[in-house]
N, C-alpha and C. Protein backbone atom coordinates (compact mmCIF):
# COMPACT_ATOMS: atom_id res chain seq x y z
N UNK A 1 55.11 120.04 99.32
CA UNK A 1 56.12 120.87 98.66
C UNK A 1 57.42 120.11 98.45
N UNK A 2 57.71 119.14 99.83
CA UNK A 2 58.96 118.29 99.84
C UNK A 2 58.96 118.00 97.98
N UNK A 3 57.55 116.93 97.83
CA UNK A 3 57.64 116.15 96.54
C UNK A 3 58.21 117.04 94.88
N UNK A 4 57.36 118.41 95.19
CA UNK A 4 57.84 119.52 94.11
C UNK A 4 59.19 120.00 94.18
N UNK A 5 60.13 119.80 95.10
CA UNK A 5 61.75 119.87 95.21
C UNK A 5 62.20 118.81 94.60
N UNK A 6 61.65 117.60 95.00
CA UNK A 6 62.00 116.32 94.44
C UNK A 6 61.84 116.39 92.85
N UNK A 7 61.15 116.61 92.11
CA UNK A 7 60.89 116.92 90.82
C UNK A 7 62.08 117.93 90.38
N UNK A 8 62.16 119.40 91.07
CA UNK A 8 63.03 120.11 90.46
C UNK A 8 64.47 119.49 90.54
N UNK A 9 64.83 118.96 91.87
CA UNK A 9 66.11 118.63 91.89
C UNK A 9 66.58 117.16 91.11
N UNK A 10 65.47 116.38 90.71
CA UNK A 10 65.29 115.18 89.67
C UNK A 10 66.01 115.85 88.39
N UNK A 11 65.55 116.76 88.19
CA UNK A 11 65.83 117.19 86.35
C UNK A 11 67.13 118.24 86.84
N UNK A 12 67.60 118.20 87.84
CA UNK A 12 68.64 119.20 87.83
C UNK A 12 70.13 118.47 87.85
N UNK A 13 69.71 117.41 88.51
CA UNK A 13 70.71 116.25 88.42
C UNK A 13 70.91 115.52 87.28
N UNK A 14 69.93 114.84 87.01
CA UNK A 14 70.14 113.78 85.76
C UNK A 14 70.54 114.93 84.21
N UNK A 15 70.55 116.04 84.28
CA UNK A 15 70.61 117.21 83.14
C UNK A 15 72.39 117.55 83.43
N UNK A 16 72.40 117.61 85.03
CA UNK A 16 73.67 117.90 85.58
C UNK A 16 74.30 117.03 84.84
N UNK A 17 74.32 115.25 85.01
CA UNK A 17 75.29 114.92 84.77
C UNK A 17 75.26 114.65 83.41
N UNK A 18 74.22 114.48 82.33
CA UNK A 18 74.53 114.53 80.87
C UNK A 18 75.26 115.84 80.44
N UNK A 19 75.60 116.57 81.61
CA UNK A 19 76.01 118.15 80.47
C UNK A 19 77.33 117.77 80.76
N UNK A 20 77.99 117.28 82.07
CA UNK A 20 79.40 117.13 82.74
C UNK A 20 80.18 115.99 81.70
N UNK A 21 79.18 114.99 81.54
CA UNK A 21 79.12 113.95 81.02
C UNK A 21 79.89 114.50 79.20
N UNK A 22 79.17 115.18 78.62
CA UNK A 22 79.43 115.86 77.48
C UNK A 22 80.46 116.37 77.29
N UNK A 23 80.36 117.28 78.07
CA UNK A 23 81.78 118.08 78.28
C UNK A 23 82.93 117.30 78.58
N UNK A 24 82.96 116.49 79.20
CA UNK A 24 84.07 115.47 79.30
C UNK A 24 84.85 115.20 77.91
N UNK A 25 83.97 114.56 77.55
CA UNK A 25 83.73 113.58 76.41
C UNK A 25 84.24 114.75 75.20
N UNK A 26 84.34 115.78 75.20
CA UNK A 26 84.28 117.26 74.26
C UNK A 26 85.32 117.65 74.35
N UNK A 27 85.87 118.03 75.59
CA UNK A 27 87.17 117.63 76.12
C UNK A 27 88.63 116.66 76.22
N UNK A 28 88.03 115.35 75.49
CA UNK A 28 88.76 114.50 74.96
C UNK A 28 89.34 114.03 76.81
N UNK A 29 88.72 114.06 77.83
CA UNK A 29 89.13 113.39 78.81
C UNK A 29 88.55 112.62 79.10
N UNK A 30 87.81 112.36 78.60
CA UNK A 30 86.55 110.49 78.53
C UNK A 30 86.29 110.01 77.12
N UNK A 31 86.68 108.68 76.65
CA UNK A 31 85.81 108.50 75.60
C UNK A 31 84.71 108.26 75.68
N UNK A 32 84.03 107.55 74.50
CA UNK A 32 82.70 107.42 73.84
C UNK A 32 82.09 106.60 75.11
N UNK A 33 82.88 105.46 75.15
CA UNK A 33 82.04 104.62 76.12
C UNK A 33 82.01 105.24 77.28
N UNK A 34 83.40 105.85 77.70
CA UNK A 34 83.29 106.53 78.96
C UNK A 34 82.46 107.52 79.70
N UNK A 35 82.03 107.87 78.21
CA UNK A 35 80.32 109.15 78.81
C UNK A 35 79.32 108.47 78.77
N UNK A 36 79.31 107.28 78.00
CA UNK A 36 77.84 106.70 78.55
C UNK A 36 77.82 106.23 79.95
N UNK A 37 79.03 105.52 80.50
CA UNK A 37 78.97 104.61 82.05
C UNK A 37 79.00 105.87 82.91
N UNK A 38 79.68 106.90 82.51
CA UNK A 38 79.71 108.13 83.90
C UNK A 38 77.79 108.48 83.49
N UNK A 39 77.28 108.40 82.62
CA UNK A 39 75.65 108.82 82.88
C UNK A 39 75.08 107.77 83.23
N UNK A 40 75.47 106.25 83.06
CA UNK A 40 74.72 105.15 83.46
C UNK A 40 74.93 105.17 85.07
N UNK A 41 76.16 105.45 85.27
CA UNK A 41 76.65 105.08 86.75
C UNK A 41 75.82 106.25 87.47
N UNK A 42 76.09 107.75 86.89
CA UNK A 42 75.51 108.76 87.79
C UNK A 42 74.22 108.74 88.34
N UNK A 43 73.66 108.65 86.88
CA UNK A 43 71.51 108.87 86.72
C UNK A 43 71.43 107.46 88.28
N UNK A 44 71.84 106.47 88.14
CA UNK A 44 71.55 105.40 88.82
C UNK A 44 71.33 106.08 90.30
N UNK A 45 72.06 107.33 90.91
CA UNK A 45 71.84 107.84 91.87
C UNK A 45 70.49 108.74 92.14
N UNK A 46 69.95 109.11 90.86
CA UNK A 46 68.35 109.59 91.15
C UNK A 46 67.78 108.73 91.69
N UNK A 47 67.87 107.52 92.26
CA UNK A 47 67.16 106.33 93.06
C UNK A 47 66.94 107.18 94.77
N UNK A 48 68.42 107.45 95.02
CA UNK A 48 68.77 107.67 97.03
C UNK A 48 67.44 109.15 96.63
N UNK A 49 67.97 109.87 95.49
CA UNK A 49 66.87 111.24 95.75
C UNK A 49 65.68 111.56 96.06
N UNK A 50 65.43 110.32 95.10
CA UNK A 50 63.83 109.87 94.75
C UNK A 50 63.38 109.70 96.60
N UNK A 51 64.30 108.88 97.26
CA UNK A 51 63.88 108.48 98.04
C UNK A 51 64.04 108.96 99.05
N UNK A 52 64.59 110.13 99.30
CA UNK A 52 64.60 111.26 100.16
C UNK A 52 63.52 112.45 99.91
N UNK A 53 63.22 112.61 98.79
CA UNK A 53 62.51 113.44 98.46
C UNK A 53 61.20 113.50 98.20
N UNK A 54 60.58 111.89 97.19
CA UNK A 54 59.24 111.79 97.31
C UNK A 54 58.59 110.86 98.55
N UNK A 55 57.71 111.50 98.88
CA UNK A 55 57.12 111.17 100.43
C UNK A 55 55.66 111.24 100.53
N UNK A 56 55.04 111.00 101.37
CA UNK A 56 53.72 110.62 101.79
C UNK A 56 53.27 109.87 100.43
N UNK A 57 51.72 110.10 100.39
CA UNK A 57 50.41 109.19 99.66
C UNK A 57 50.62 109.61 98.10
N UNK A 58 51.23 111.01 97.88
CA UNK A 58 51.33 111.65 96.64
C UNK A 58 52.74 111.14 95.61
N UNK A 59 53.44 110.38 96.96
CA UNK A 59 55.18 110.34 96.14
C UNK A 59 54.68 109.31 94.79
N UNK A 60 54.10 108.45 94.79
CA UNK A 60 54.64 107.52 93.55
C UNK A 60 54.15 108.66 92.12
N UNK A 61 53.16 109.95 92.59
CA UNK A 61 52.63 110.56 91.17
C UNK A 61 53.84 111.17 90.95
N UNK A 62 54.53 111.70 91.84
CA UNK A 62 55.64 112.77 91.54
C UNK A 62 56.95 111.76 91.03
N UNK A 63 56.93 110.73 92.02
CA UNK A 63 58.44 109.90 91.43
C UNK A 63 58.48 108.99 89.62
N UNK A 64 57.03 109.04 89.49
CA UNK A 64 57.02 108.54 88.15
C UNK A 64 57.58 109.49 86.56
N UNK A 65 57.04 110.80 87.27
CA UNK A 65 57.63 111.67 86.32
C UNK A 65 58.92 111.40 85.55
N UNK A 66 60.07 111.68 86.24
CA UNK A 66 60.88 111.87 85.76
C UNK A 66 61.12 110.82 85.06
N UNK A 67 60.96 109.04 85.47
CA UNK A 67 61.24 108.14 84.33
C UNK A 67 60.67 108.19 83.04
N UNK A 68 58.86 108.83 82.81
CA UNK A 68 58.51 108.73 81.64
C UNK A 68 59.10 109.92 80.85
N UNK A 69 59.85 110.78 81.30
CA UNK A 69 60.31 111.80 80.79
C UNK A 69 61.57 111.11 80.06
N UNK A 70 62.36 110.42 80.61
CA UNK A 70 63.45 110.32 80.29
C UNK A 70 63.39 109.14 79.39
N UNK A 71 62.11 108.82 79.32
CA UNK A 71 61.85 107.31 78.54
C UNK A 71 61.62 108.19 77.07
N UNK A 72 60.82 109.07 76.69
CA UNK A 72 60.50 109.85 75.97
C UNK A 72 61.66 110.67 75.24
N UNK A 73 62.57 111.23 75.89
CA UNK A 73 63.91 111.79 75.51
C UNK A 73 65.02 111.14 75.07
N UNK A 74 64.93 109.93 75.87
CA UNK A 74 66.44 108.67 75.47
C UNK A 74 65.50 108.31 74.45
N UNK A 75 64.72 107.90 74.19
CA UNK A 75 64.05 107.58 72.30
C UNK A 75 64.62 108.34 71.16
N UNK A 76 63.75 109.80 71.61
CA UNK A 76 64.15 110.52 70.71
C UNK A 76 65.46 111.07 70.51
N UNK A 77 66.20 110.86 71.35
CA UNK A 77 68.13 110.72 71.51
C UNK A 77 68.47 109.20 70.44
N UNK A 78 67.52 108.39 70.72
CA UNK A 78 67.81 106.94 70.40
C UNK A 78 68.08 106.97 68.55
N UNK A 79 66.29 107.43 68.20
CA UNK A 79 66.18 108.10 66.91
C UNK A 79 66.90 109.46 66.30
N UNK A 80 67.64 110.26 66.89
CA UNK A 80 67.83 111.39 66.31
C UNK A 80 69.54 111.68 66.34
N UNK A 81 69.85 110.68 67.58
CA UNK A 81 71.45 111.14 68.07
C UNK A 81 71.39 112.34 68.62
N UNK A 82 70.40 112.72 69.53
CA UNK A 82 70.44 114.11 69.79
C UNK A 82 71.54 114.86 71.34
N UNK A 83 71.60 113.38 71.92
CA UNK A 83 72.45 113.60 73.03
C UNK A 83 73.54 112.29 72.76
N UNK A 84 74.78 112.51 72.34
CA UNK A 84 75.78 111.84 71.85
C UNK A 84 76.31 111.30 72.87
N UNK A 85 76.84 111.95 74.32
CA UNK A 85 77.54 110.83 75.21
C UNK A 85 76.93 110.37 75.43
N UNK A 86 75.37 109.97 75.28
CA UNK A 86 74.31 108.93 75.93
C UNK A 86 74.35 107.93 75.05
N UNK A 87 75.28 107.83 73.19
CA UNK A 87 74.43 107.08 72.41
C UNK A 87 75.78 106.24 72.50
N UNK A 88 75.64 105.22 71.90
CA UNK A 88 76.74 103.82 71.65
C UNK A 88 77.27 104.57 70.25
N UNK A 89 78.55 104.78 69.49
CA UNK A 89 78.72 104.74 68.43
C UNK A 89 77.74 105.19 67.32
N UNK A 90 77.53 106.68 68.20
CA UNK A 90 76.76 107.37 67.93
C UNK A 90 75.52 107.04 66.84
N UNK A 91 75.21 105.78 66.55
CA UNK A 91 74.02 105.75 66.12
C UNK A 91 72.79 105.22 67.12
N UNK A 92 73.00 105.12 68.40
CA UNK A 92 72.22 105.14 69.36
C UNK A 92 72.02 103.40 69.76
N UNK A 93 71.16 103.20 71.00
CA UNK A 93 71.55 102.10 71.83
C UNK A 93 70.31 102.30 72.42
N UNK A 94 69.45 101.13 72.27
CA UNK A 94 68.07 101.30 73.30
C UNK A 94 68.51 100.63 74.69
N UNK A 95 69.58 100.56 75.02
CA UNK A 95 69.61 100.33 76.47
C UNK A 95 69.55 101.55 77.24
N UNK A 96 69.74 103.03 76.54
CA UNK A 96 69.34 104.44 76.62
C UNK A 96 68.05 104.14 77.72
N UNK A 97 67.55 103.48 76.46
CA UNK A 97 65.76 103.95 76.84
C UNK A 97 65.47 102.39 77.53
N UNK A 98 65.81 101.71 77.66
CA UNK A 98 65.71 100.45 78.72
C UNK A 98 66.11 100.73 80.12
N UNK A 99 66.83 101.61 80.48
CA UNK A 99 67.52 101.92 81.52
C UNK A 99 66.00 103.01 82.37
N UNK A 100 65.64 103.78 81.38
CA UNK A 100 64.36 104.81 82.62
C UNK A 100 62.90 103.80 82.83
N UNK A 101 62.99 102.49 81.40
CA UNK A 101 61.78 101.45 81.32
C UNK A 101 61.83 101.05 83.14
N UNK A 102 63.17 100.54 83.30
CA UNK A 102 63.36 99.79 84.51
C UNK A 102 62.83 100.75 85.42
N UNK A 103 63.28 102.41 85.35
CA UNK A 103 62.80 102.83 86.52
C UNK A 103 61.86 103.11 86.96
N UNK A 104 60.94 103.55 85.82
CA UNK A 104 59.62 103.64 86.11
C UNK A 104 58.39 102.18 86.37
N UNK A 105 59.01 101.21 85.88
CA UNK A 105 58.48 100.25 86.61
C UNK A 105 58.76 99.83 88.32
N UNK A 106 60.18 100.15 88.32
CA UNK A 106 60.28 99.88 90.01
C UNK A 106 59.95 101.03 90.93
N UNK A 107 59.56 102.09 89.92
CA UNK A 107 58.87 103.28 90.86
C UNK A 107 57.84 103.01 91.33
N UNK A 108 56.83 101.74 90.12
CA UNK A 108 55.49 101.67 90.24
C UNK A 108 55.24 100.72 91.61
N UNK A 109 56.42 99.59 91.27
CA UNK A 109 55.97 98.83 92.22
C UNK A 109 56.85 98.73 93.61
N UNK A 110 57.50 99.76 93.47
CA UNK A 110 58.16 99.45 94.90
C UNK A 110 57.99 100.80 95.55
N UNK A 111 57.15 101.95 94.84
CA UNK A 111 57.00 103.07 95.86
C UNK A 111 55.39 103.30 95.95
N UNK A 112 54.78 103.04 94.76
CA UNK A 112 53.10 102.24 95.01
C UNK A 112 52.52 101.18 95.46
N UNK A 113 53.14 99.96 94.78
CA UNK A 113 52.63 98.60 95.32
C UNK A 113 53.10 98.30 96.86
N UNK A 114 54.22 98.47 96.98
CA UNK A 114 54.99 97.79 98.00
C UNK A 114 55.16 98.54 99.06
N UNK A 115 55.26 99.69 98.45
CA UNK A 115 55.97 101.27 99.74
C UNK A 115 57.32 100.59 100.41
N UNK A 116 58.02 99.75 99.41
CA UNK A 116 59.32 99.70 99.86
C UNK A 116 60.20 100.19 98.79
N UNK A 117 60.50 101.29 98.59
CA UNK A 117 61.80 101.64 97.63
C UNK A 117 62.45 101.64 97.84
N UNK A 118 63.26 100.90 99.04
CA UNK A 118 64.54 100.20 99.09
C UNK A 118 64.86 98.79 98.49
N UNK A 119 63.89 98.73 97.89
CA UNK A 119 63.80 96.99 97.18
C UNK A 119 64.00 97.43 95.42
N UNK A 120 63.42 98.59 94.96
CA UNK A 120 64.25 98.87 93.97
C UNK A 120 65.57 99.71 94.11
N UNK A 121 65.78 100.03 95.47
CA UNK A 121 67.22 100.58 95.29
C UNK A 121 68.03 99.97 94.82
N UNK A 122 68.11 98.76 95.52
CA UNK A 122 68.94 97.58 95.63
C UNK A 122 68.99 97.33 93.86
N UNK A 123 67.68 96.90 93.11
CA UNK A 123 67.81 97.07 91.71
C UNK A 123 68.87 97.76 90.82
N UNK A 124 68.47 99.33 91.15
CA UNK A 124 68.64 100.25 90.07
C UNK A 124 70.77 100.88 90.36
N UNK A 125 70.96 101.03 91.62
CA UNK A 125 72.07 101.15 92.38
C UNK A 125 73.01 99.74 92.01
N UNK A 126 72.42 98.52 91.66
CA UNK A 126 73.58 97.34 91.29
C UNK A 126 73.57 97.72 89.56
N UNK A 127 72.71 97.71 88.68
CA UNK A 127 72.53 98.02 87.87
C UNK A 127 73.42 98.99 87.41
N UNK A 128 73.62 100.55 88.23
CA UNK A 128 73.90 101.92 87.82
C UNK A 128 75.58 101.16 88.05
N UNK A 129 76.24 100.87 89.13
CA UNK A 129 77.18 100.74 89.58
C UNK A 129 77.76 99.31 89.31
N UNK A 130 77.47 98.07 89.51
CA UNK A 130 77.73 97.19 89.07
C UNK A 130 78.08 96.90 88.15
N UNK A 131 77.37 96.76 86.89
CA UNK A 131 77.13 97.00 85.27
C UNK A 131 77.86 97.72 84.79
N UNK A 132 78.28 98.91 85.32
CA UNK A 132 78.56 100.08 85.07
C UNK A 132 80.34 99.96 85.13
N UNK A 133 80.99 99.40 86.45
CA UNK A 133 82.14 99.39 86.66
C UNK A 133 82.57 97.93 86.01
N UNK A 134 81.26 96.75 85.67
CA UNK A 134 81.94 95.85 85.26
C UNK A 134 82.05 95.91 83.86
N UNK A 135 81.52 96.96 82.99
CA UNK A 135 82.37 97.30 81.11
C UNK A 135 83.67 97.97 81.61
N UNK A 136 83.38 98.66 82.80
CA UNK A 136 85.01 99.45 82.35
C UNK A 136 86.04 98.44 82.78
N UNK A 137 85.78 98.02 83.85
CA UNK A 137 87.01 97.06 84.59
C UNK A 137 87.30 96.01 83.44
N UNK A 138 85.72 95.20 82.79
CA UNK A 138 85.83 93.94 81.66
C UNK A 138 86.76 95.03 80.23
N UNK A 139 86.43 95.71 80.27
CA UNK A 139 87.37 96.44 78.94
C UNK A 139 88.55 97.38 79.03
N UNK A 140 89.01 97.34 80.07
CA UNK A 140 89.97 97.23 80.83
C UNK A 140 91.60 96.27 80.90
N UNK A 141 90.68 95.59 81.62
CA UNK A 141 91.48 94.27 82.56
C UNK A 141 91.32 93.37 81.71
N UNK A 142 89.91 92.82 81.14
CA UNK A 142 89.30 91.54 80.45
C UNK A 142 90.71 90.72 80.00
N UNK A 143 90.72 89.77 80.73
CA UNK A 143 91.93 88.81 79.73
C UNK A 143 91.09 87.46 79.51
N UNK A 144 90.23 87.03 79.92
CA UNK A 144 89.48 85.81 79.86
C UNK A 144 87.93 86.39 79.73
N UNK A 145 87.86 85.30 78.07
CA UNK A 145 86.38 85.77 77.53
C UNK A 145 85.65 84.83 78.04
N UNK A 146 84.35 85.51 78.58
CA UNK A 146 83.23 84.20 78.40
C UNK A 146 82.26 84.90 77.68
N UNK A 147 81.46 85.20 77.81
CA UNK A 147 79.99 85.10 76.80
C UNK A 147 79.75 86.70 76.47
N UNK A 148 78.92 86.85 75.19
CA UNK A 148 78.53 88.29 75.00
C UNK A 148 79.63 89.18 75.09
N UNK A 149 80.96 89.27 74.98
CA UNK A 149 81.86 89.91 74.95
C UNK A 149 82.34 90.32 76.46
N UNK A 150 81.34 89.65 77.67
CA UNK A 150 82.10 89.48 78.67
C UNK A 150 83.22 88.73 78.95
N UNK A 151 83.77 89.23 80.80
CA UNK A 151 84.86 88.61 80.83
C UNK A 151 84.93 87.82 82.37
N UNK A 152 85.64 87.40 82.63
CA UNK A 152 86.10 86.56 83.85
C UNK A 152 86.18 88.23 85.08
N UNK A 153 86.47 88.97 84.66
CA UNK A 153 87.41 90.52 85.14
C UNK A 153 86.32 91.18 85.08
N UNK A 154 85.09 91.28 84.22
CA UNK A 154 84.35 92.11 84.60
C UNK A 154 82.71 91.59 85.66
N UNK A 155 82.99 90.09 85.08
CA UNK A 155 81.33 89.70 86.22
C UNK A 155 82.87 89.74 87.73
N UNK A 156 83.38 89.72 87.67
CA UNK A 156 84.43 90.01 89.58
C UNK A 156 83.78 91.12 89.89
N UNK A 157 84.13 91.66 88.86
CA UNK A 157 84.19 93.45 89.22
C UNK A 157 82.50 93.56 89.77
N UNK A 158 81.50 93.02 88.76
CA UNK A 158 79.94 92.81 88.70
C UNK A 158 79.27 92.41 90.36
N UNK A 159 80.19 91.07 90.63
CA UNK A 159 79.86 90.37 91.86
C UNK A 159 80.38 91.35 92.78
N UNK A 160 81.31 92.01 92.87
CA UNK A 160 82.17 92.77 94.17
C UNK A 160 81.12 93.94 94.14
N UNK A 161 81.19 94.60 93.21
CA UNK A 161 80.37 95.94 93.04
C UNK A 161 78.65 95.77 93.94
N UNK A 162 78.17 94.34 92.91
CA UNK A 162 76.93 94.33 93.54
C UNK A 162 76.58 93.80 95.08
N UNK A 163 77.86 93.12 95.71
CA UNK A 163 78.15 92.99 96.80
C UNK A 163 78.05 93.82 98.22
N UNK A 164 78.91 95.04 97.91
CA UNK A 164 79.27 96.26 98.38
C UNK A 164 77.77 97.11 98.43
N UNK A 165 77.11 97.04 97.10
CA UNK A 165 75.96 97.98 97.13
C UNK A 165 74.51 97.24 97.94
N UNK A 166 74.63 95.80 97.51
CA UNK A 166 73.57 95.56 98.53
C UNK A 166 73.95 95.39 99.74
N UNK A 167 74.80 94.95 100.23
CA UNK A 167 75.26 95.59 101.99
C UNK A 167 74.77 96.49 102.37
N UNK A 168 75.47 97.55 102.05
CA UNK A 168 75.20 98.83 102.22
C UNK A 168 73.71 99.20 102.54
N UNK A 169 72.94 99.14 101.15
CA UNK A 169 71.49 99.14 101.82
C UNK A 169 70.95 98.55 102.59
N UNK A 170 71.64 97.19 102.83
CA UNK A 170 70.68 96.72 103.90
C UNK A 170 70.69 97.13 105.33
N UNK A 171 72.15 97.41 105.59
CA UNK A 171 72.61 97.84 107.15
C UNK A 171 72.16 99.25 106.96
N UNK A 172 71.83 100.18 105.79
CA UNK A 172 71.11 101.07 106.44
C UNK A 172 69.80 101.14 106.97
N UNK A 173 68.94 100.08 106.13
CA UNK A 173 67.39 99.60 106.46
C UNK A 173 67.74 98.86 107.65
N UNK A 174 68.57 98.08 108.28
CA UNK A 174 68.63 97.57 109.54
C UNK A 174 67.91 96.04 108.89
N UNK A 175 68.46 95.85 107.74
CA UNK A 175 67.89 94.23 107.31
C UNK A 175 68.42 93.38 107.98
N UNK A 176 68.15 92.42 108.56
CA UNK A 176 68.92 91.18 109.41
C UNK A 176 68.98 89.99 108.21
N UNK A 177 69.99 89.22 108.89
CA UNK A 177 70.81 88.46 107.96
C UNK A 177 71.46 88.73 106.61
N UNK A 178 71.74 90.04 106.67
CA UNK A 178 72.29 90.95 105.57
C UNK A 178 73.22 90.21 104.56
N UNK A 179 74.03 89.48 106.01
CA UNK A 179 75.46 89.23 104.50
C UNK A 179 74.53 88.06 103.96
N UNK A 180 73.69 87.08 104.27
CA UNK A 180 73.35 86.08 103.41
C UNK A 180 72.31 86.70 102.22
N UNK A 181 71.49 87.52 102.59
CA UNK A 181 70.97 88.17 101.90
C UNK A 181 71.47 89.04 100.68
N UNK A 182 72.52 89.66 100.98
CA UNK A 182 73.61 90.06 100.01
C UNK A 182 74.66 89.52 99.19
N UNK A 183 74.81 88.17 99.90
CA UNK A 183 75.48 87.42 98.93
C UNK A 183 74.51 86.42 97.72
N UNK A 184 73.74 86.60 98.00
CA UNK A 184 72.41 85.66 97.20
C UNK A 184 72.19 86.76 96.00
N UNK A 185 72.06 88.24 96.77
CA UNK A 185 71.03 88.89 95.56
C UNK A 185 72.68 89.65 94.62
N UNK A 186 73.94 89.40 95.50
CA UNK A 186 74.98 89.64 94.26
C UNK A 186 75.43 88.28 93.43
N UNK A 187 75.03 87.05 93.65
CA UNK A 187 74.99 86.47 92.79
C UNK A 187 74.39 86.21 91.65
N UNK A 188 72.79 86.65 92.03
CA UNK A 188 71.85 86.40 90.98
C UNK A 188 72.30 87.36 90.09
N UNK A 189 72.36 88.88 90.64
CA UNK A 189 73.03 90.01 89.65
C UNK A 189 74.24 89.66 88.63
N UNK A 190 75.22 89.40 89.20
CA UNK A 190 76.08 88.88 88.32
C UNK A 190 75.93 87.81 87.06
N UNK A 191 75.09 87.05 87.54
CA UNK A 191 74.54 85.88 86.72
C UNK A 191 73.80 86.13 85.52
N UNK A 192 72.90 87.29 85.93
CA UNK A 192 71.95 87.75 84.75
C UNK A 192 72.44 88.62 84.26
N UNK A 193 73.32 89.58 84.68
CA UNK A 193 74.23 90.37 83.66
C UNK A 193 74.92 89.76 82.66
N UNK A 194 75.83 88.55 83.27
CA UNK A 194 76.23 87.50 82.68
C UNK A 194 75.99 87.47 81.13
N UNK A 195 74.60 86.51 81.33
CA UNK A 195 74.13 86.04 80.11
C UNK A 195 72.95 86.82 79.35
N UNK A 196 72.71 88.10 79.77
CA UNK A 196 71.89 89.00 79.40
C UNK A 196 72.81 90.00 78.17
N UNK A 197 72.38 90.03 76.95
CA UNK A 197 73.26 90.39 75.86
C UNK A 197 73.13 92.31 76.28
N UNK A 198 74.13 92.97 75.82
CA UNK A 198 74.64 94.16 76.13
C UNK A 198 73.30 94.74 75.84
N UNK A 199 73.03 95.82 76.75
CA UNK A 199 72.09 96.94 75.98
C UNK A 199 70.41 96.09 77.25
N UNK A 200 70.00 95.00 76.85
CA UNK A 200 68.90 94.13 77.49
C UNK A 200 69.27 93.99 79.05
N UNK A 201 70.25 94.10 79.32
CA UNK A 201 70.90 94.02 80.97
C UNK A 201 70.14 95.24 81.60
N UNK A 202 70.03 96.26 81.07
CA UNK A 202 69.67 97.48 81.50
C UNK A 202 67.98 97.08 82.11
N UNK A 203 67.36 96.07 81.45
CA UNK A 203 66.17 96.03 82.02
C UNK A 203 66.21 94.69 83.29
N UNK A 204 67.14 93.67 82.76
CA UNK A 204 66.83 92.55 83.24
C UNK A 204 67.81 92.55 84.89
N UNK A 205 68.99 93.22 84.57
CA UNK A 205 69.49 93.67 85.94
C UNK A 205 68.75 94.11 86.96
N UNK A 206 68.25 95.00 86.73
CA UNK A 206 67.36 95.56 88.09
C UNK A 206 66.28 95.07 88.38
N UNK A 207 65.61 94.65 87.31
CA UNK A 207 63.97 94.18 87.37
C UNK A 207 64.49 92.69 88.26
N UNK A 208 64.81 91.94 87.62
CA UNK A 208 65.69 90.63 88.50
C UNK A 208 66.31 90.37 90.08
N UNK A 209 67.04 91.66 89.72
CA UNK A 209 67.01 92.18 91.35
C UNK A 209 66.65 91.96 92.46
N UNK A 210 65.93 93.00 91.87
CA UNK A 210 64.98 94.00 92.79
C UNK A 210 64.17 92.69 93.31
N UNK A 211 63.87 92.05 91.91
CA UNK A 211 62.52 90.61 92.79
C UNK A 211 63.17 89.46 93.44
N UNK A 212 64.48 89.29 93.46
CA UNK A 212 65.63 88.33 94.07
C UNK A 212 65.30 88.70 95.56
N UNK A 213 65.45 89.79 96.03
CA UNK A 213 65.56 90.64 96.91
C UNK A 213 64.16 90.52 97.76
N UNK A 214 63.27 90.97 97.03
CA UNK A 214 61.88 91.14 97.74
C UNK A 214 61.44 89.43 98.09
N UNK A 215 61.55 88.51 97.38
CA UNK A 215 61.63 87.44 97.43
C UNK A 215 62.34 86.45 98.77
N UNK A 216 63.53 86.98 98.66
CA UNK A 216 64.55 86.62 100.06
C UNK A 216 64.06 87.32 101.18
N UNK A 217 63.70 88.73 101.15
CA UNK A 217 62.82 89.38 102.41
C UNK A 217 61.52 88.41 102.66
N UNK A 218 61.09 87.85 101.78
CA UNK A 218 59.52 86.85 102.01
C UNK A 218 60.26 86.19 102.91
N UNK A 219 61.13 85.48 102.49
CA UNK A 219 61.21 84.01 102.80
C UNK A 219 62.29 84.47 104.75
């Protein structure tokens, strides 16, 4: 039953924050870009839910849901403009629909293959938050350009952000050698955000990650 809460409270959240998200934005107290990063940054938190909520042998059927759902909807948002604070300049942005690609792949393999979904936390949480605070801080602050319309101000913001978030998970998993571990997998993050052109970050951030991560746990 846990897993069937997990489902309802999946679509109650990620719906939650595209409506808050809207309204903002409707409101004239967020712009354009600003409703996409408050839904990039928010949705990124259906990760901790997922992982409180789907459980035993059945979780990866129930946790997959909601990404192909949302893979299916950010399209037809993508094609139609049908949900506007989600789209770029309102003719739409497949990093929309690159963003649920990532999740339902790290659902597959880190709550089926692996039964560690703290290895895509680490992914989808630098991704949601990282990424997320480094357009606003880079478009912002940005006084020094480097590549793809990044800046010196926003991979800081990128490295600090993804810093902070993989810590965090690890001292709650009780990972040992955390800070080296965390300083490795916020570098790689930063790096591939870096040079990963706007919109394509959405897949290559987390997927990159996440395997930085599982990789450094090998070794």
């Amino acid at each position: 039953m846990i897993n069937v809460w997990g489902l309802i409270l999946s679509y109650l959240l990620i719906f939650s924050i595209i409506g808050i998200s809207t309204v903002l934005q409707n409101k004239k107290m967020i712009n354009e870009e600003g409703a996409r990063k408050f839904i990039h940054i928010g949705v990124s938190n259906w990760w901790i839910l997922a992982m409180l909520f789907f459980t035993g042998e059945e979780a990866i059927w129930f946790a997959i849901v909601p990404p192909v759902t949302f893979i299916l909807l950010n399209y037809l948002s993508y094609k139609l403009n049908l949900l506007s604070a989600m789209e770029r300049g309102g003719k739409g942005d497949l990093g929309t629909v690159y963003f649920p690609i990532s999740l339902l792949i790290l659902v597959a393999f880190t709550f089926g293959v692996l039964k560690q979904p703290m290895i895509g936390a680490v992914g989808i949480l630098v991704m949601g938050y990282g990424d997320g605070l480094a357009a606003i801080i880079g478009k912002k602050y940005g006084k020094h350009q480097l590549i793809f319309g990044k800046s010196i101000e926003g991979s800081l913001a990128m490295f600090i952000t993804s810093l902070i978030v993989t810590t965090t998970i690890l001292i709650i998993f009780g990972i040992p050698n955390l800070i080296l571990i965390a300083l490795a997998v916020a570098i790689i993050a930063t790096i591939v955000e870096l040079f990963t052109p706007k919109g394509l970050d959405n897949l290559s951030v987390p997927l990159i990650t996440s395997l930085a991560l599982y990789l450094l746990l090998l070794i």
